[in-house]
Protein backbone atom coordinates (compact mmCIF):
# COMPACT_ATOMS: atom_id res chain seq x y z
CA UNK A 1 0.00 0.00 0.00
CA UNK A 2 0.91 3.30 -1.16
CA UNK A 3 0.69 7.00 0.70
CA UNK A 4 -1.78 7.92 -1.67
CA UNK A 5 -3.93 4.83 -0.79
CA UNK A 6 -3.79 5.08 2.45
CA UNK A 7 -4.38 8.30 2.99
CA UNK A 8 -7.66 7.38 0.32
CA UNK A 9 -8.76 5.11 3.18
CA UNK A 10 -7.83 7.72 6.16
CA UNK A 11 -10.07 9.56 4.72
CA UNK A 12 -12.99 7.07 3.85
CA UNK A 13 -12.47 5.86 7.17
CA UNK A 14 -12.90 8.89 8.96
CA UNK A 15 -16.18 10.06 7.18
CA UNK A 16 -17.85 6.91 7.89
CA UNK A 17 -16.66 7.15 11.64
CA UNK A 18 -18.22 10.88 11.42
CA UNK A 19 -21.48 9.46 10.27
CA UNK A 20 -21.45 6.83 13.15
CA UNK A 21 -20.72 9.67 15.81
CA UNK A 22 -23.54 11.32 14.15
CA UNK A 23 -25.98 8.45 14.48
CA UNK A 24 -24.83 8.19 18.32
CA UNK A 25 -25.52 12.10 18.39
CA UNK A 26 -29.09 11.78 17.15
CA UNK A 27 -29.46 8.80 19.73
CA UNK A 28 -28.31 10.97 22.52
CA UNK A 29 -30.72 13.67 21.12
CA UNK A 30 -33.63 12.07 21.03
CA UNK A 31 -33.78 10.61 23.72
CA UNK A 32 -33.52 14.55 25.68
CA UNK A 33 -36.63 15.38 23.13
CA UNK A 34 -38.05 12.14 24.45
CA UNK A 35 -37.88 13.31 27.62
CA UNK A 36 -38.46 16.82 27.69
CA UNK A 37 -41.97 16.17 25.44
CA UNK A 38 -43.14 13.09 27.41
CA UNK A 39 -41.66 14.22 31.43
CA UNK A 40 -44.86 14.43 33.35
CA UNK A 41 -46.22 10.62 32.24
CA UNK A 42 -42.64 9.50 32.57
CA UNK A 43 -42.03 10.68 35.99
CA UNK A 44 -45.41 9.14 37.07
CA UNK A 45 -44.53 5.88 35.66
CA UNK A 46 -41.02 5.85 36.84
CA UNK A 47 -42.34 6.80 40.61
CA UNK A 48 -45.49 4.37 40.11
CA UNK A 49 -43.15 1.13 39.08
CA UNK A 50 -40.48 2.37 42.09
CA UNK A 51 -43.32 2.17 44.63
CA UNK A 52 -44.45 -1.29 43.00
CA UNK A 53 -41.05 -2.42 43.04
CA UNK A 54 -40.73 -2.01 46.74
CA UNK A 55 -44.29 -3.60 47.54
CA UNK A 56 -43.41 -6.88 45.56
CA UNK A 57 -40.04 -7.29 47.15
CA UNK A 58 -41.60 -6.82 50.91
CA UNK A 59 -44.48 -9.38 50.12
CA UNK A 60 -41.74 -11.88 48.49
CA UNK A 61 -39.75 -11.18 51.77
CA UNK A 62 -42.84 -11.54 53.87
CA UNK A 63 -43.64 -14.85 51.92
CA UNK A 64 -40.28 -16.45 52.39
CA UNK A 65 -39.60 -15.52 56.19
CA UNK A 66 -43.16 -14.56 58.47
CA UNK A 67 -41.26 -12.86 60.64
CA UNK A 68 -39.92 -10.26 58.87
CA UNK A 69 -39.69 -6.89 59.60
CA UNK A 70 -39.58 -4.38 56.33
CA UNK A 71 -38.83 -1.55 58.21
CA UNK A 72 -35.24 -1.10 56.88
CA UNK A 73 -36.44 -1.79 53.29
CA UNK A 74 -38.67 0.84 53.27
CA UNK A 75 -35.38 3.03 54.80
CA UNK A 76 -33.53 2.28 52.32
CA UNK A 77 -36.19 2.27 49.66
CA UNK A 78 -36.80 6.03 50.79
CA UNK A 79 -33.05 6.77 49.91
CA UNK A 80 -33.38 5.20 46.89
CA UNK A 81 -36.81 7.27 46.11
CA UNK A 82 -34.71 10.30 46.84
CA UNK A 83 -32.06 9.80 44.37
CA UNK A 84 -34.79 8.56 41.81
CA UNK A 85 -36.84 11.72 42.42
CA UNK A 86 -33.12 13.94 41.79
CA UNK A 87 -32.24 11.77 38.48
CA UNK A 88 -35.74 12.45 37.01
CA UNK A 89 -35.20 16.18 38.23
CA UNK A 90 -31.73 16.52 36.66
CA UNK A 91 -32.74 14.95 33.63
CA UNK A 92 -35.35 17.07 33.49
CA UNK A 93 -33.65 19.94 33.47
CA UNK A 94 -30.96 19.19 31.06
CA UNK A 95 -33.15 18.16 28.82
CA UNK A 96 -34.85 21.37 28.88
CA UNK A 97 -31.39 23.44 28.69
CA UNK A 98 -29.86 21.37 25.39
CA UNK A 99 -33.25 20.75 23.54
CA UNK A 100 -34.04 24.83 24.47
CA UNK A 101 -30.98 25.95 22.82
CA UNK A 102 -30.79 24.16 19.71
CA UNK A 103 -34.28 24.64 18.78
CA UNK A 104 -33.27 28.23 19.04
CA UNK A 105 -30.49 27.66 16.48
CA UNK A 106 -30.96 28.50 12.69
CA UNK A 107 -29.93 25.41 10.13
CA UNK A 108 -26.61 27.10 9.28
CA UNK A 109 -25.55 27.09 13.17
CA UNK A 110 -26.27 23.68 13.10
CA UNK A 111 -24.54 23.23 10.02
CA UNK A 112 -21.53 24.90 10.87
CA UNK A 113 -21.33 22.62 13.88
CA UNK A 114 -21.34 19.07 11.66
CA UNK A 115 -18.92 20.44 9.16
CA UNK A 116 -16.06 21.47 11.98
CA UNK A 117 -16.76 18.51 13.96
CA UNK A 118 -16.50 16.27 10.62
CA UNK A 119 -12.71 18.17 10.73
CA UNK A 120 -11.82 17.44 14.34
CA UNK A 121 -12.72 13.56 13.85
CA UNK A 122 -10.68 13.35 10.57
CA UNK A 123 -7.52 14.46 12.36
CA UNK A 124 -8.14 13.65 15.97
CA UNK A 125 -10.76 11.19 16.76
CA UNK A 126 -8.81 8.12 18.64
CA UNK A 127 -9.49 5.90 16.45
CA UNK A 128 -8.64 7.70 13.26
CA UNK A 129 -5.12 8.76 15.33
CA UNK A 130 -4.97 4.76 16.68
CA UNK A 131 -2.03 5.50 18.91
CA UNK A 132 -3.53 7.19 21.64
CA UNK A 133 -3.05 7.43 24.90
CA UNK A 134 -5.78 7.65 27.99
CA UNK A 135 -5.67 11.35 28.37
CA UNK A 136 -6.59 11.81 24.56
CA UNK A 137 -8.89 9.67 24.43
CA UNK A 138 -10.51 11.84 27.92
CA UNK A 139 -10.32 14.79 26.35
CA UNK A 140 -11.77 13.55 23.13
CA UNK A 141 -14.83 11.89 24.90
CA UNK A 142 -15.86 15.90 26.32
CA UNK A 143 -15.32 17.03 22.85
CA UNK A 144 -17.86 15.06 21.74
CA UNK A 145 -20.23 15.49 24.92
CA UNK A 146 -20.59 19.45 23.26
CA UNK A 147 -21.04 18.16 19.83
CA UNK A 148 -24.16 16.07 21.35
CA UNK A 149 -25.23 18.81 22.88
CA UNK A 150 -24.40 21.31 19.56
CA UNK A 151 -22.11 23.71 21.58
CA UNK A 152 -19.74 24.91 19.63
CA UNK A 153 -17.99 26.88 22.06
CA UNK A 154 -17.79 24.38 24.59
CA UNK A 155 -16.10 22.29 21.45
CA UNK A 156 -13.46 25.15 21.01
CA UNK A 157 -13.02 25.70 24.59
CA UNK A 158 -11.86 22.07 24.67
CA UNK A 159 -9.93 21.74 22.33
CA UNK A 160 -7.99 25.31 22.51
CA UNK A 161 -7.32 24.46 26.50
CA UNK A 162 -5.67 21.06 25.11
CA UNK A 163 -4.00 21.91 21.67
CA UNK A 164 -0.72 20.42 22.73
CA UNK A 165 -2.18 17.32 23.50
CA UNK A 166 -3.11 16.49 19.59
CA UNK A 167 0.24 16.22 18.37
CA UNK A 168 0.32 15.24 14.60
CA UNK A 169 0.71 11.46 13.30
CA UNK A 170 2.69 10.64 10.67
CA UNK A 171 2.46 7.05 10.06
CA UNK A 172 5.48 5.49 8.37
CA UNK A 173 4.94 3.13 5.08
CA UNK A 174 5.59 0.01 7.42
CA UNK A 175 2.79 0.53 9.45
CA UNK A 176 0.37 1.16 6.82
CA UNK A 177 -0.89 -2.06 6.57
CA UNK A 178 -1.41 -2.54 10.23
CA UNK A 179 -3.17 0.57 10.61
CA UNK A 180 -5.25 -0.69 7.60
CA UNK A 181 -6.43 -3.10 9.16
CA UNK A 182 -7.15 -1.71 12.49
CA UNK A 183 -9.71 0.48 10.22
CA UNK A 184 -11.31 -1.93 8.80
CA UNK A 185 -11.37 -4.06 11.97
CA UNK A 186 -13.26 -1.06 13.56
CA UNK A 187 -15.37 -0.42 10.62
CA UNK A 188 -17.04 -3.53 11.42
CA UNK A 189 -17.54 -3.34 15.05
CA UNK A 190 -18.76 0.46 13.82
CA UNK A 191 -21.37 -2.26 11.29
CA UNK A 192 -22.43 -4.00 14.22
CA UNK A 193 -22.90 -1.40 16.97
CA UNK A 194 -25.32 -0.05 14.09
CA UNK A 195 -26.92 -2.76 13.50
CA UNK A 196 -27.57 -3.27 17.18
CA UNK A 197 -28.82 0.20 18.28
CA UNK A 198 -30.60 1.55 15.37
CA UNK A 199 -32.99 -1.23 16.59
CA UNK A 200 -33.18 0.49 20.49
CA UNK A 201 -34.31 2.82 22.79
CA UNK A 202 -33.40 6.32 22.06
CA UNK A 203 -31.95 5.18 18.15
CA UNK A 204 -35.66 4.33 17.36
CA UNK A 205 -37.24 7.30 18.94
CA UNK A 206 -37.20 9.60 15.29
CA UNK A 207 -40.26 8.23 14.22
CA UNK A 208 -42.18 9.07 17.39
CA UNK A 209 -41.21 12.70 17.83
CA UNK A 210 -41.92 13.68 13.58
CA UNK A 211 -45.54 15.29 14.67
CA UNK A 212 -48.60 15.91 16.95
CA UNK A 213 -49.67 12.70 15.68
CA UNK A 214 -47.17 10.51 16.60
CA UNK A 215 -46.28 12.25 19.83
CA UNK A 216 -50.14 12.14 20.40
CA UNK A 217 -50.01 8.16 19.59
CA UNK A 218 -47.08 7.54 21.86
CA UNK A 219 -48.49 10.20 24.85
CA UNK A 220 -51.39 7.18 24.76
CA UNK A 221 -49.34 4.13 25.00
CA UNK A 222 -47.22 5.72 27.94
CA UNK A 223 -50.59 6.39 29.62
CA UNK A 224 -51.90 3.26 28.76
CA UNK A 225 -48.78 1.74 30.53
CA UNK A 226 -49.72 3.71 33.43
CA UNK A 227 -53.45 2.28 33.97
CA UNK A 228 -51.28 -1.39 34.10
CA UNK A 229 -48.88 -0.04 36.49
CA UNK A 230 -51.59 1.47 38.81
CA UNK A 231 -54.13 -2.43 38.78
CA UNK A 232 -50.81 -3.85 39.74
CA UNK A 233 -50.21 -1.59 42.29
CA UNK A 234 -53.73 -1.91 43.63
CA UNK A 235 -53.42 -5.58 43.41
CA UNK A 236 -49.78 -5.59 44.98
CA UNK A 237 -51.17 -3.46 47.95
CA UNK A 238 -54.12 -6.06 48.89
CA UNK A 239 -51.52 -8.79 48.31
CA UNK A 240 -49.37 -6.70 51.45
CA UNK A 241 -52.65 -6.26 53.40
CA UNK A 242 -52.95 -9.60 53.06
CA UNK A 243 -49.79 -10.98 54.34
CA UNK A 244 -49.13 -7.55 57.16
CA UNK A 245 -52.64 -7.22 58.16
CA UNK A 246 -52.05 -3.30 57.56
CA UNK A 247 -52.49 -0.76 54.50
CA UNK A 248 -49.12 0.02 52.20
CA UNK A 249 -47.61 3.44 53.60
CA UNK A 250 -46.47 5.20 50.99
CA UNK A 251 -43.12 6.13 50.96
């Protein structure tokens, strides 16, 4: 292989890693979107299958032992409610903040963003560089937290703070086959990951959020999930009368 080759496949490489960190951008994306247009029947559902969580496990505990005592469950399950209730405030939050400001920007902002971020991977994403060490591949992984997020100055900021860090690569002719096929070895784990999430939860989210009628469609299936959750928790909560001789508490 030839310099002109390889760099050929440098290049090749490196847009098709782009489009892959683009994918996982759109993943990331959507599921804030997700979040920030579907929050209030989420957080009921997340709090609804918490508290059903915690009746189950004290009527299997209750089941298996007569004796016991689920007063530190419900301790700890109140710690755990905490944290839950902080995540789903965080969450909320941030979803707000990222979604807010790129609906505010115009196409070209957005643009603008792709095109110097399609740059940055072709000369420093790890794997396009393959000899990296831990602290590049660190700093790479918050460059690309403010590309998911479209913040272009965070992106700079970054990146100006560790300039020194990037050093150019030459590769000499020997290695050019190894390097070779380190890309393509990557290219098809890249294939695979693909594959794998375009299938998931947030990757399969795009469809959902396109209109009022789809978000209107999926708004009733959440809701739907939530009359389920709430005749299981009704029939979890005889099940602990039942077995305590006393109504649930809530936590």
């Amino acid at each position: 292989m030839n310099r002109q080759e390889f760099d050929e496949l440098r290049s090749e490489f490196a847009e098709y890693v782009y489009k892959y960190e683009y994918f996982l951008k759109c993943g990331y994306l959507n599921d804030l979107y997700y979040n920030k247009t579907f929050n209030k029947d989420l957080e009921l559902n997340a709090l609804l299958e918490f508290e059903n969580s915690v009746i189950y496990t004290a009527c299997k505990e209750k089941e298996a032992n007569k004796d016991f005592d689920p007063k530190d469950l419900f301790v700890l399950a109140l710690k755990n409610k905490s944290e839950l209730m902080e995540s789903i405030k965080s969450k909320k939050e941030k979803s707000a903040r990222i979604v807010g400001n790129i609906e505010k920007m115009s196409l070209e902002d957005k643009q603008a963003i792709e095109n110097e971020y399609l740059n940055i991977v072709k000369l420093y994403h790890p794997v396009i560089r393959v000899f990296v060490t831990e602290e590049e591949k660190n700093v790479y992984n918050r460059i690309r937290q403010f590309y998911n997020e479209n913040d272009v100055n965070g992106i700079r900021e970054i990146f100006e703070l560790n300039k020194n860090l990037f050093a150019p690569i030459e590769y000499k002719p020997e290695q050019y086959t190894q390097v070779s096929a380190f890309f393509y070895d990557n290219q098809k784990r890249i294939n695979a990951d693909y594959t794998k999430k375009s299938k998931e939860y947030p990757f399969n989210m795009g469809d959902v959020l396109k209109d009022e009628i789809t978000i209107a469609r999926e708004t009733g299936e959440i809701r739907t999930k939530h009359t389920q959750l709430l005749r299981s928790n009704q029939e979890l909560k005889k099940a602990y009368k039942n077995l305590y001789g006393t109504d649930f508490q809530a936590i």
